[in-house]
PDB file of N, CA and C in Angstrom:
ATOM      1  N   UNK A   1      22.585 -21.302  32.686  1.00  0.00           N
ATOM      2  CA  UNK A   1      22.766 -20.992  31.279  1.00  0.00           C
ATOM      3  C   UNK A   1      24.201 -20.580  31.010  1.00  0.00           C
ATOM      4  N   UNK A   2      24.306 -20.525  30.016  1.00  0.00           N
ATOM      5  CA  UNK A   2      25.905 -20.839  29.515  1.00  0.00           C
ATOM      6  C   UNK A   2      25.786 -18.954  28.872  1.00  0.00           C
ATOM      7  N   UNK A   3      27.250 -18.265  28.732  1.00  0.00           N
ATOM      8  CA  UNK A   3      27.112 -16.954  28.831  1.00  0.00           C
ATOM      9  C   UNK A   3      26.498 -16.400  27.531  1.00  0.00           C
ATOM     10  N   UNK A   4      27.292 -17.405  26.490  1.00  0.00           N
ATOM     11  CA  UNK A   4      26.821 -17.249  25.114  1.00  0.00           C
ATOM     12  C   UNK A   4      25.088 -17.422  25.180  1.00  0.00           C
ATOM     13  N   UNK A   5      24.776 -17.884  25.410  1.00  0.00           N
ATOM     14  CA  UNK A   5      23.012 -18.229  25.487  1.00  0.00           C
ATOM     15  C   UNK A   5      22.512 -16.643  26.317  1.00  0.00           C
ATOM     16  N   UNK A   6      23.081 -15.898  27.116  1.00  0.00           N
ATOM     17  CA  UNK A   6      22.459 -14.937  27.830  1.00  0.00           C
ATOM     18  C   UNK A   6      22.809 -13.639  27.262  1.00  0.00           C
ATOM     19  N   UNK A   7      23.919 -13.816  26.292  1.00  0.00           N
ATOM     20  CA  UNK A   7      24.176 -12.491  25.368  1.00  0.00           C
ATOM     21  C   UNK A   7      23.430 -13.142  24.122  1.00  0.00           C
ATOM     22  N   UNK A   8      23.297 -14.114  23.575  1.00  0.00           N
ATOM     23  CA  UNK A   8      22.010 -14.489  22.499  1.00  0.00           C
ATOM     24  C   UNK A   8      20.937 -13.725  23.163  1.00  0.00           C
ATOM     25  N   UNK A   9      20.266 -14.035  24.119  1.00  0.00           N
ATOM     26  CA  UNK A   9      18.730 -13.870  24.177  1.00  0.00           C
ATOM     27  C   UNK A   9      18.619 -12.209  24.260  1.00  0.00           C
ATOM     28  N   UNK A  10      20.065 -11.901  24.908  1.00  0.00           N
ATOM     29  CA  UNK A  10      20.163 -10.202  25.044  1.00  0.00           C
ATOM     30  C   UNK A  10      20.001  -9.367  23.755  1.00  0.00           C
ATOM     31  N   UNK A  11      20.705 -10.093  22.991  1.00  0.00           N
ATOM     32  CA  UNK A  11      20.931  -9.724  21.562  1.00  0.00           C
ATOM     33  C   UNK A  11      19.608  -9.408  21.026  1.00  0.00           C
ATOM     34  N   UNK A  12      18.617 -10.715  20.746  1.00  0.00           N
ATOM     35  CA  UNK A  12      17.557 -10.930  20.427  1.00  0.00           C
ATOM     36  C   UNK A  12      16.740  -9.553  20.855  1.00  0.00           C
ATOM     37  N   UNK A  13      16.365  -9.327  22.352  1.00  0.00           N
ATOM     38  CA  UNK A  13      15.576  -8.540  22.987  1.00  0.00           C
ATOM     39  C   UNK A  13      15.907  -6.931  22.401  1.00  0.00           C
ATOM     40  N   UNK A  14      17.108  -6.876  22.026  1.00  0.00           N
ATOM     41  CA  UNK A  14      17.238  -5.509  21.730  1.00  0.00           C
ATOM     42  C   UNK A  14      16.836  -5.152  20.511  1.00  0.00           C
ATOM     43  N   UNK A  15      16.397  -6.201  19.566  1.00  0.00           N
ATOM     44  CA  UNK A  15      15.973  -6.029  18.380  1.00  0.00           C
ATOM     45  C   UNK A  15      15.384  -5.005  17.967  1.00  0.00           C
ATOM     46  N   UNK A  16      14.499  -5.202  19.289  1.00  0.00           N
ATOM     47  CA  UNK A  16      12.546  -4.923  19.000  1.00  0.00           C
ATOM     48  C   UNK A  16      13.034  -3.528  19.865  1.00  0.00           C
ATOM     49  N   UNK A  17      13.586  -3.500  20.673  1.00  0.00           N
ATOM     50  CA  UNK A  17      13.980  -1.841  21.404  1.00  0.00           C
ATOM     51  C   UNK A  17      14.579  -0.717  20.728  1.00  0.00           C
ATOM     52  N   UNK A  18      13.876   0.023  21.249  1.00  0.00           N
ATOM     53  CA  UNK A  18      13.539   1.959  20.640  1.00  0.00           C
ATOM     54  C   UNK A  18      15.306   2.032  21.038  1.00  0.00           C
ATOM     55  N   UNK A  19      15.933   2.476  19.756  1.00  0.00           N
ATOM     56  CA  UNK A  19      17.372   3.698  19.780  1.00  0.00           C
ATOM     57  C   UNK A  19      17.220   4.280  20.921  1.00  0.00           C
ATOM     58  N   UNK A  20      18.229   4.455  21.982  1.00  0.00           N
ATOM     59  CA  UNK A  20      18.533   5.651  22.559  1.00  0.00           C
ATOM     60  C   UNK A  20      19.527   6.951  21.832  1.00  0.00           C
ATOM     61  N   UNK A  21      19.940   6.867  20.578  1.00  0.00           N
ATOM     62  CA  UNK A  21      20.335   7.881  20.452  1.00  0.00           C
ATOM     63  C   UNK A  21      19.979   8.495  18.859  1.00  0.00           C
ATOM     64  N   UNK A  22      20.485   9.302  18.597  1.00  0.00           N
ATOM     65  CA  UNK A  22      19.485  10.311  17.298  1.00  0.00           C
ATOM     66  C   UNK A  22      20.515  10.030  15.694  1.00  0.00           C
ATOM     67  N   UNK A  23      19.495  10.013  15.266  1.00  0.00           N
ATOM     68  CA  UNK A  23      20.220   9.625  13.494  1.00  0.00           C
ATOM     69  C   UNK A  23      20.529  10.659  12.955  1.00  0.00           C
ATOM     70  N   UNK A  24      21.536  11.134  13.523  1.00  0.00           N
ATOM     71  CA  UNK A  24      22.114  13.096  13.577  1.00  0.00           C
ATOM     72  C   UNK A  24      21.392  13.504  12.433  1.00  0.00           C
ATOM     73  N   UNK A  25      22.419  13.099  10.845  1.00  0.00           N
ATOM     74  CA  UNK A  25      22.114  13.590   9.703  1.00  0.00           C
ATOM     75  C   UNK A  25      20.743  14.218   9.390  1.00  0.00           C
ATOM     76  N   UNK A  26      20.140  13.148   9.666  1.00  0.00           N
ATOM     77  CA  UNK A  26      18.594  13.063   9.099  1.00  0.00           C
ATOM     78  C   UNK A  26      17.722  13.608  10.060  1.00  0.00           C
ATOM     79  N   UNK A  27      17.966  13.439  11.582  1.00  0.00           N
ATOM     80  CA  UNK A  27      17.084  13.780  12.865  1.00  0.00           C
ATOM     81  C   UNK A  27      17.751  14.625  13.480  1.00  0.00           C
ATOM     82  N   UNK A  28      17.643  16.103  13.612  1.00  0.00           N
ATOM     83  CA  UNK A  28      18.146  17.009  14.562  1.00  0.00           C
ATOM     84  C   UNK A  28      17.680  17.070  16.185  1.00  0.00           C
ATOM     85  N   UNK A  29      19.295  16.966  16.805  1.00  0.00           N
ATOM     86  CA  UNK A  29      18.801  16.891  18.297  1.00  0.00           C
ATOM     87  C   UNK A  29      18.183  17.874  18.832  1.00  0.00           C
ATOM     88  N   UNK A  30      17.306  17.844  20.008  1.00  0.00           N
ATOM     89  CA  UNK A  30      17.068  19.251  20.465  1.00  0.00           C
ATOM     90  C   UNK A  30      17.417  19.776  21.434  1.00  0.00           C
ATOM     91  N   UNK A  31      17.569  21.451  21.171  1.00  0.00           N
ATOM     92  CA  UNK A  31      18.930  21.866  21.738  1.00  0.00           C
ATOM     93  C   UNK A  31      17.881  22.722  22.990  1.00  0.00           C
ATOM     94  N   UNK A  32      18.750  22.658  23.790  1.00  0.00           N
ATOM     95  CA  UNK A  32      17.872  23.764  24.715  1.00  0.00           C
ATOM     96  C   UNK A  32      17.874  25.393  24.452  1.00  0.00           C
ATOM     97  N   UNK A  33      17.229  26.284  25.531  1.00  0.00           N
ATOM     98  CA  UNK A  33      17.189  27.655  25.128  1.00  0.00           C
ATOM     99  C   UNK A  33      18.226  28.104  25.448  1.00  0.00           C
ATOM    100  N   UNK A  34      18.670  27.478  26.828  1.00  0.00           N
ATOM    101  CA  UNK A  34      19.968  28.263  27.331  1.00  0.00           C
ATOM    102  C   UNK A  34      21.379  27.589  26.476  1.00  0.00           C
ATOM    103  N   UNK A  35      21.243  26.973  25.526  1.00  0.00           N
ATOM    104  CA  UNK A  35      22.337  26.617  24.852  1.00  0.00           C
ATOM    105  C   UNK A  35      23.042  27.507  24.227  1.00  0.00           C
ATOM    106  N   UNK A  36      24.787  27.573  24.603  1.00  0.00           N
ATOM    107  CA  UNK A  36      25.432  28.591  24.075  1.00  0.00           C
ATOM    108  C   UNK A  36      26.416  27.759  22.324  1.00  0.00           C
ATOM    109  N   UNK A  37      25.558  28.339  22.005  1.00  0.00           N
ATOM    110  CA  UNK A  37      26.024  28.046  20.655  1.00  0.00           C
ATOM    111  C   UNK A  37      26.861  29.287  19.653  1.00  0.00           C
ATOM    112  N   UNK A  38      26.967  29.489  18.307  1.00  0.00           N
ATOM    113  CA  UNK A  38      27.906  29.993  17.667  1.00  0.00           C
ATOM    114  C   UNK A  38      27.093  31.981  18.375  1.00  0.00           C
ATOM    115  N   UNK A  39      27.731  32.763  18.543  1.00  0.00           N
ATOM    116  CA  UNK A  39      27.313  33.783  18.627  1.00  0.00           C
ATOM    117  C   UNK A  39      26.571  34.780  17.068  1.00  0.00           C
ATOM    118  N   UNK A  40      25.965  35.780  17.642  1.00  0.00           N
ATOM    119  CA  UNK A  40      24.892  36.498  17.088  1.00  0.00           C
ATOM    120  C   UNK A  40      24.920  38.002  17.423  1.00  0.00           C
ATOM    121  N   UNK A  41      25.474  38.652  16.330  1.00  0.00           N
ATOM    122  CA  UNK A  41      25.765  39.750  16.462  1.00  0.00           C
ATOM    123  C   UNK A  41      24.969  41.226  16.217  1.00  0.00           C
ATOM    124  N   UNK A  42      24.231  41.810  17.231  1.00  0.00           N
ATOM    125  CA  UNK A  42      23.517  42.985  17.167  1.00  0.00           C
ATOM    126  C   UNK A  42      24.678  44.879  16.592  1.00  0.00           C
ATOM    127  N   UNK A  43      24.902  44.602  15.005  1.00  0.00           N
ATOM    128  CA  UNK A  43      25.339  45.795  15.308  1.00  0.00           C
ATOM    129  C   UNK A  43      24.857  47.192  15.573  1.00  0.00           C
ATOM    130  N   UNK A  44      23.464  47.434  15.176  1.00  0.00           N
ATOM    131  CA  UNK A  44      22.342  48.560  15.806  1.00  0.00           C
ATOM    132  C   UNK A  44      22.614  48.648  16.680  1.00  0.00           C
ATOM    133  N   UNK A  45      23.172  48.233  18.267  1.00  0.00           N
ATOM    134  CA  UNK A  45      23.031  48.167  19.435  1.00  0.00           C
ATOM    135  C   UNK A  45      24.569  48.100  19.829  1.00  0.00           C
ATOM    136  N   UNK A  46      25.631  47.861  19.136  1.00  0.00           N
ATOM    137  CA  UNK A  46      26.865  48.049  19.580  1.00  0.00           C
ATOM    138  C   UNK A  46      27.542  49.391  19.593  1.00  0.00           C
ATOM    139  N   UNK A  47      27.761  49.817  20.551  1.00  0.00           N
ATOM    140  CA  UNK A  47      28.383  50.831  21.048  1.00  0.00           C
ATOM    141  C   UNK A  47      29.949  51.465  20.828  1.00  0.00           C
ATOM    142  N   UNK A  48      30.922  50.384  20.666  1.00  0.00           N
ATOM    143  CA  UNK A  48      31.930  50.453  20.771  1.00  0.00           C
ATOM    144  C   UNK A  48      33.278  50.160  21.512  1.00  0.00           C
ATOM    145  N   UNK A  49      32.718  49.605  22.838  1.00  0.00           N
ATOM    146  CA  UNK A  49      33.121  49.823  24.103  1.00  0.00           C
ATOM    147  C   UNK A  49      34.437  48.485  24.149  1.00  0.00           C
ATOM    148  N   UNK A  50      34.247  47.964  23.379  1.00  0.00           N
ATOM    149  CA  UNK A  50      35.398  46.497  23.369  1.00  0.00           C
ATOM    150  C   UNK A  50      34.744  45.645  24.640  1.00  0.00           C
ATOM    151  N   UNK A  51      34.324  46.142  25.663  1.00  0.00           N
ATOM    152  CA  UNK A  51      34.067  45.450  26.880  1.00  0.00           C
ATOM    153  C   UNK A  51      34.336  43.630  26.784  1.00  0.00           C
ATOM    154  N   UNK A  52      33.392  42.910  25.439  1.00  0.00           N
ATOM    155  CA  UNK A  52      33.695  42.009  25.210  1.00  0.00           C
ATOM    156  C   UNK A  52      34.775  41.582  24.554  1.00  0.00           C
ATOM    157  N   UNK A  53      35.521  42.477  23.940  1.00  0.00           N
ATOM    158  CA  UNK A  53      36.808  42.105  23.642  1.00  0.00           C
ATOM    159  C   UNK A  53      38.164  41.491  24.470  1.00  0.00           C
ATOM    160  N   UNK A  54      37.563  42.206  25.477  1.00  0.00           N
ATOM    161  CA  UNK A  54      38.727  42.682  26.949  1.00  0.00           C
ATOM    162  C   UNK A  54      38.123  41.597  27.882  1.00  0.00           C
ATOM    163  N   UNK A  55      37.075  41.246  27.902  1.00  0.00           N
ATOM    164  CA  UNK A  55      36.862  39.455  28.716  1.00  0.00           C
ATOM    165  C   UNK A  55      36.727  38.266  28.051  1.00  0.00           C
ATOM    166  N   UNK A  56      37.273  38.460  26.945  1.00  0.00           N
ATOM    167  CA  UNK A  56      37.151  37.021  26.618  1.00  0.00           C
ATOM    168  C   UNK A  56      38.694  36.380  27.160  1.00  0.00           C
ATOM    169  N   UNK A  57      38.367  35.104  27.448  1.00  0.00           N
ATOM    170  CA  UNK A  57      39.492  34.387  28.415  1.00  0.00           C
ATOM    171  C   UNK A  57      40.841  34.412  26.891  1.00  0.00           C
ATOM    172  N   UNK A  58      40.125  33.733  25.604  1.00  0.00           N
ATOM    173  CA  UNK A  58      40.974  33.799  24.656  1.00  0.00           C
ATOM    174  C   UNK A  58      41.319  34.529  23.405  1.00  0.00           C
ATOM    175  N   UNK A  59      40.484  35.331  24.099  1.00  0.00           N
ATOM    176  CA  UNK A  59      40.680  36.985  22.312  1.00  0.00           C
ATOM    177  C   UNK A  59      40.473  36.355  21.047  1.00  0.00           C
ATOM    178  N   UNK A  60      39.503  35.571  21.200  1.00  0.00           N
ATOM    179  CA  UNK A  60      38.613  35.184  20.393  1.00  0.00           C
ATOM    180  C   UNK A  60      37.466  36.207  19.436  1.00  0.00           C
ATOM    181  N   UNK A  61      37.356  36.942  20.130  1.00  0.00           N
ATOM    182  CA  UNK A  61      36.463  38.028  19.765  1.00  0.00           C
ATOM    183  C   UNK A  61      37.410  39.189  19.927  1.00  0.00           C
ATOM    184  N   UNK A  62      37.167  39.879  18.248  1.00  0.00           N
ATOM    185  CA  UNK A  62      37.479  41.065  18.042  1.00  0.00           C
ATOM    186  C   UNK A  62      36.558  42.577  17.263  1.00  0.00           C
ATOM    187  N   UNK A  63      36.367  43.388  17.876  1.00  0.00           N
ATOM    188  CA  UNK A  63      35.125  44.572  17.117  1.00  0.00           C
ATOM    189  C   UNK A  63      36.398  45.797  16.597  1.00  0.00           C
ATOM    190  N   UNK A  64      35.758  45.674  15.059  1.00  0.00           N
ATOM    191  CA  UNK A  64      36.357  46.747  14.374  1.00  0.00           C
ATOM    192  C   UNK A  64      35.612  47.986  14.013  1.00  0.00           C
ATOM    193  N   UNK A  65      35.809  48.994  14.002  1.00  0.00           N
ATOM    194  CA  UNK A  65      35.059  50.116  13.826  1.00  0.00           C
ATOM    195  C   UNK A  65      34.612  50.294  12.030  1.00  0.00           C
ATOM    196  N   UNK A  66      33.660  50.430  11.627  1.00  0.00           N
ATOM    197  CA  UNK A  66      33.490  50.409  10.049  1.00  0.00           C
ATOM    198  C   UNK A  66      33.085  51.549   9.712  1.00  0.00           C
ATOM    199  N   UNK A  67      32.040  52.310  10.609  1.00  0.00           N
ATOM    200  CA  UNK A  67      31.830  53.967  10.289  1.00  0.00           C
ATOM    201  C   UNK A  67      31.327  54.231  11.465  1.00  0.00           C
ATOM    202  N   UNK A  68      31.357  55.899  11.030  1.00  0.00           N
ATOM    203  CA  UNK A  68      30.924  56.409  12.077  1.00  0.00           C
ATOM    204  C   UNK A  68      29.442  55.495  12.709  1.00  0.00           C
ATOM    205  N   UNK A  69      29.481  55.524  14.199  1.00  0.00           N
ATOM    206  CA  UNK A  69      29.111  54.268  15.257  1.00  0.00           C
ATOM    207  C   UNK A  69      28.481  53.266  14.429  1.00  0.00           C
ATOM    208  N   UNK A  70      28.778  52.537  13.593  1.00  0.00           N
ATOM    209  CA  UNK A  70      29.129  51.265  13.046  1.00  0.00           C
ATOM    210  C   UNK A  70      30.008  50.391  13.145  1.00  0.00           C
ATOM    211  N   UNK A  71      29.488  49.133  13.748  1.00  0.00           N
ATOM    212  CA  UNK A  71      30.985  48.534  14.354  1.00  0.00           C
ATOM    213  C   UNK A  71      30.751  46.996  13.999  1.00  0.00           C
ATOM    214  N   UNK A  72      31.949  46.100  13.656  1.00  0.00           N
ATOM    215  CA  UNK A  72      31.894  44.693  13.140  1.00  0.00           C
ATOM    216  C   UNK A  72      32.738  43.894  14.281  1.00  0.00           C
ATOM    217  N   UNK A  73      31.907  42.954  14.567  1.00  0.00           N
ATOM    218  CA  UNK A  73      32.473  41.477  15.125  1.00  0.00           C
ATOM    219  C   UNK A  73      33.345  40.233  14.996  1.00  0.00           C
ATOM    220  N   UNK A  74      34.127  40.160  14.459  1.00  0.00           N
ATOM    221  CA  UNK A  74      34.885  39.071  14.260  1.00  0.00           C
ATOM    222  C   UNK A  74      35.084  38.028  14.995  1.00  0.00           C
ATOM    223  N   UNK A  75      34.697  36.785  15.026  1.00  0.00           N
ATOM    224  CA  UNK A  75      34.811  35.725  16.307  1.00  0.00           C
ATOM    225  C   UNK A  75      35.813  34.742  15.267  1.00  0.00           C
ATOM    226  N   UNK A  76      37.165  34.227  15.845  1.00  0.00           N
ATOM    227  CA  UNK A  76      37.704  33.209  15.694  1.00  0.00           C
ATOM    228  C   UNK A  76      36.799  32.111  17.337  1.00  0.00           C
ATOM    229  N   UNK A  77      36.449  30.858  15.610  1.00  0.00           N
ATOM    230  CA  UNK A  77      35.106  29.998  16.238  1.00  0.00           C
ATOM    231  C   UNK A  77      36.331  28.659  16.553  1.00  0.00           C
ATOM    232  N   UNK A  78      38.038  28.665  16.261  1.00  0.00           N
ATOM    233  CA  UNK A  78      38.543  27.883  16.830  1.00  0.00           C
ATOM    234  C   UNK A  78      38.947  27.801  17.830  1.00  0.00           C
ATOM    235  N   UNK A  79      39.227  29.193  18.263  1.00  0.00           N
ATOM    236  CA  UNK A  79      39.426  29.487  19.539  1.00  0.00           C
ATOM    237  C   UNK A  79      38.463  29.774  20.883  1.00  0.00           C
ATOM    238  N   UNK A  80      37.379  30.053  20.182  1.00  0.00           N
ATOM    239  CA  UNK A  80      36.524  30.368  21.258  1.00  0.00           C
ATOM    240  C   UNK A  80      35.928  29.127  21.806  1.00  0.00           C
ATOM    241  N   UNK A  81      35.590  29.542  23.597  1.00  0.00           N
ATOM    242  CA  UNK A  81      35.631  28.440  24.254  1.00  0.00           C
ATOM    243  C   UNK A  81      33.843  28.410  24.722  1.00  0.00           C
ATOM    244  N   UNK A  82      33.196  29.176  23.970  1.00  0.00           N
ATOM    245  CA  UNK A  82      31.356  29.249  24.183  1.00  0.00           C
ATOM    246  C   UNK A  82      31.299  29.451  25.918  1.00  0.00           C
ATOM    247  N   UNK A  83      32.191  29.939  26.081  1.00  0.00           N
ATOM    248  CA  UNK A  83      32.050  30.500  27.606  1.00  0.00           C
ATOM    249  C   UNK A  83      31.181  31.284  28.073  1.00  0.00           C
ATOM    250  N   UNK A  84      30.610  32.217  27.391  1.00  0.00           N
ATOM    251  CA  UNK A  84      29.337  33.077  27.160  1.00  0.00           C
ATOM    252  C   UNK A  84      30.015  34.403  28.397  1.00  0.00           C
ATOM    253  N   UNK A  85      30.982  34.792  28.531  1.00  0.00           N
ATOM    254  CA  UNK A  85      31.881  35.832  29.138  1.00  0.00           C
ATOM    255  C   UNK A  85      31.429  37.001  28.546  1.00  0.00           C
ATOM    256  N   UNK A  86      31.494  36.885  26.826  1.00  0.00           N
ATOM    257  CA  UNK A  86      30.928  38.561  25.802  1.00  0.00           C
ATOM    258  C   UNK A  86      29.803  38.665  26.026  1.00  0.00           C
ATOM    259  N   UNK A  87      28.844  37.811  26.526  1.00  0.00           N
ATOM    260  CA  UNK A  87      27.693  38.008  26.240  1.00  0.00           C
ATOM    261  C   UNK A  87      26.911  38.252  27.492  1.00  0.00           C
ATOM    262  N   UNK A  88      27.839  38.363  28.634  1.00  0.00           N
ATOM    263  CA  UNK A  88      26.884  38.621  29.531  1.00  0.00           C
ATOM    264  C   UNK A  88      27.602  39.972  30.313  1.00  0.00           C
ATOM    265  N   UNK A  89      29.159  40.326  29.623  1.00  0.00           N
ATOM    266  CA  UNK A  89      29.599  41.386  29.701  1.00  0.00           C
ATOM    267  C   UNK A  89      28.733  42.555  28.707  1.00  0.00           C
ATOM    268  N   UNK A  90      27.933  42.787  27.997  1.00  0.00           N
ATOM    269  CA  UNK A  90      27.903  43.518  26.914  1.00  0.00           C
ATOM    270  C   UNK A  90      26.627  43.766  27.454  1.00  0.00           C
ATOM    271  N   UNK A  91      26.583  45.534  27.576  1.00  0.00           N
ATOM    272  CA  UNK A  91      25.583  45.842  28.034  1.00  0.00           C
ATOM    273  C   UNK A  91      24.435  46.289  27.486  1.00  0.00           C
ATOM    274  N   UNK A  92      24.736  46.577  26.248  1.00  0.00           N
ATOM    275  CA  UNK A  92      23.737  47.060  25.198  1.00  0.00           C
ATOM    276  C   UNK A  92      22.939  45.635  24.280  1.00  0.00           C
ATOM    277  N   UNK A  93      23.741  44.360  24.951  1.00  0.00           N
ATOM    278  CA  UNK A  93      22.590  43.070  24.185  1.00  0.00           C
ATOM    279  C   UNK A  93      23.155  42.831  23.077  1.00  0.00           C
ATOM    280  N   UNK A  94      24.295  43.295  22.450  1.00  0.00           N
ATOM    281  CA  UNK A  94      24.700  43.540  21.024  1.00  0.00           C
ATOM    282  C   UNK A  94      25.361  42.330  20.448  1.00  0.00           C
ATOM    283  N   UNK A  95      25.344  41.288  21.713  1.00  0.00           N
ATOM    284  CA  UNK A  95      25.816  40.021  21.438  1.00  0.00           C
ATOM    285  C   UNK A  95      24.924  39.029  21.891  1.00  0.00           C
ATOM    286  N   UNK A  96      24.250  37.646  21.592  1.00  0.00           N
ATOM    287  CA  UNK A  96      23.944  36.739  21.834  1.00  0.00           C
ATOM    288  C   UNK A  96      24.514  35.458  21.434  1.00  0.00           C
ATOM    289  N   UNK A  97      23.464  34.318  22.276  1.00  0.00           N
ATOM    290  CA  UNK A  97      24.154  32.990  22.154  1.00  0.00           C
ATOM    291  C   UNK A  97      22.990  32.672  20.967  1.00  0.00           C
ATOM    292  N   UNK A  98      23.761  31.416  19.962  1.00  0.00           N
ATOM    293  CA  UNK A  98      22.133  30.978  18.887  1.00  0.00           C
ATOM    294  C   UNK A  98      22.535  29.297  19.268  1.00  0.00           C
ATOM    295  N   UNK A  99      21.311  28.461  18.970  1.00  0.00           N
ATOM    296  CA  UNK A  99      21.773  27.623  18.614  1.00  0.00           C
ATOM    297  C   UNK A  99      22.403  26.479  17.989  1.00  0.00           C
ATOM    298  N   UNK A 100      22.780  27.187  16.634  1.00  0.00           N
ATOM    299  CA  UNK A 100      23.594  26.489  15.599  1.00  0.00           C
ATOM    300  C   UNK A 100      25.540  26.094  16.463  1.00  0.00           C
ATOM    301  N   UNK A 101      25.357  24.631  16.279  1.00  0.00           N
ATOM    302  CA  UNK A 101      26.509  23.791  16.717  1.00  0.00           C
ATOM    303  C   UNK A 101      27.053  22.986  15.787  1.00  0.00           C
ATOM    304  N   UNK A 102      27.099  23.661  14.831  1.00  0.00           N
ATOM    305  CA  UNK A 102      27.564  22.765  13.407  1.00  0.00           C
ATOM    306  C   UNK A 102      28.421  23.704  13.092  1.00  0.00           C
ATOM    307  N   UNK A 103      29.831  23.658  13.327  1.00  0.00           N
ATOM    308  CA  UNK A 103      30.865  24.551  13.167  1.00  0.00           C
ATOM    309  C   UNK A 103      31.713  23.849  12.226  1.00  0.00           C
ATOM    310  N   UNK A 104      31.934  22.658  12.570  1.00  0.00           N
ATOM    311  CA  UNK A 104      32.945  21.877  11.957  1.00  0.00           C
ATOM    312  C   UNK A 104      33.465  21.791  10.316  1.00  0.00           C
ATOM    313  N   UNK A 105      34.580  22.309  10.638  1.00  0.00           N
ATOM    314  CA  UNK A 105      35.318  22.514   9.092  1.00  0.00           C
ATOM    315  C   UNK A 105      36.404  21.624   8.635  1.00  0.00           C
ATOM    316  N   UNK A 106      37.050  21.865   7.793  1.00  0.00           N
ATOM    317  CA  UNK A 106      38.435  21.270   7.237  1.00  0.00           C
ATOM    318  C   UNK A 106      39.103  22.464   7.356  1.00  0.00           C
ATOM    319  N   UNK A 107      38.630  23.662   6.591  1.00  0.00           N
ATOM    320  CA  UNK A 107      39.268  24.723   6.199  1.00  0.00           C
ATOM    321  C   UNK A 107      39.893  25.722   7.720  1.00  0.00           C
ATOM    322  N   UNK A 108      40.990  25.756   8.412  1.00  0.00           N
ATOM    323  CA  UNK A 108      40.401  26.352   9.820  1.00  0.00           C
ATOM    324  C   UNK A 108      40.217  27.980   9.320  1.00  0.00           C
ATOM    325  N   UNK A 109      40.637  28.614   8.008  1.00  0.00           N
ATOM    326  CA  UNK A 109      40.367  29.520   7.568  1.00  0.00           C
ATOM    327  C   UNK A 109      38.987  29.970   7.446  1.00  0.00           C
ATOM    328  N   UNK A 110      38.242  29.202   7.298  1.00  0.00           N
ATOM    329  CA  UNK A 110      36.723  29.218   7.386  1.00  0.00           C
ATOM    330  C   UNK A 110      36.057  29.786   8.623  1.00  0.00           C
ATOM    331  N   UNK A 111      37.096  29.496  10.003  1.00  0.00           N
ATOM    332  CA  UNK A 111      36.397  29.321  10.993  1.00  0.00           C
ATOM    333  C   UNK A 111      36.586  30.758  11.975  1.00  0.00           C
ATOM    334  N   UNK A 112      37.224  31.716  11.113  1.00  0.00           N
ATOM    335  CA  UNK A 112      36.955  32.899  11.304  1.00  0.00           C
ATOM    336  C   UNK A 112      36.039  33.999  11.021  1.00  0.00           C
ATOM    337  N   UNK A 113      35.068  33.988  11.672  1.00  0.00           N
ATOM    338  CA  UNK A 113      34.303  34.621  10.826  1.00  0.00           C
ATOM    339  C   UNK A 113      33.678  36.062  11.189  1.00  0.00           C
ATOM    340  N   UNK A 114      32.938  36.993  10.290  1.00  0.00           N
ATOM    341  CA  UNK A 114      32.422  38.068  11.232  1.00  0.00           C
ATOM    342  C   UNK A 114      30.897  38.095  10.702  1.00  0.00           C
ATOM    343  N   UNK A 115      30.370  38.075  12.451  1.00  0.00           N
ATOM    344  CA  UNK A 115      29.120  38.027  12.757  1.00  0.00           C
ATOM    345  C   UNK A 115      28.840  39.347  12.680  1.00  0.00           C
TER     346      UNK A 115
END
């Protein structure tokens, strides 16, 4: 058979064959549990300690004090590398991984945000 005739019949056969991959928009992939996605911030349970401030590889994460033991998270989400370093430094739990992976902006002003 001639090559054109064996990418025809190939062509043909794939017609009728199931997608291997997902129609993002409309069909959400599924993510696993251990997926480190945008972080999740416990402030009831934050202490103060910076601990995760002081391991992140890119100081991506910053905690500001707001009141007495009340404390806020700030994650720059351009810089951070989902290394999961804060989150397994932090002993009080006050940080987690979620799985929202839809970060993507225009604005990179946007992409600072506090959790």
């Amino acid at each position: 058979m001639k090559v054109l005739d064996i990418m025809a019949l190939k062509l043909i056969s794939m017609l009728w064959k199931k997608t291997d991959t997902y129609l993002y928009p409309f069909e959400r992939p599924k993510v696993s549990e251990s997926f480190r996605g945008v972080l999740k911030f416990h402030e009831d349970l934050c202490v103060g300690c910076k601990l995760c401030e002081r391991v992140c590889p890119v100081n991506a994460i910053h905690i500001s004090k707001v009141a007495d033991k009340l404390f806020k998270a700030t994650v720059d989400l351009d810089k951070c590398l989902f290394c999961d370093q804060c989150v397994d430094s932090c002993h009080k739990k006050a940080l987690e991984n979620t799985n929202n992976f839809e970060i993507a902006s225009a604005d990179k002003s946007s992409l600072k945000v506090d959790i």
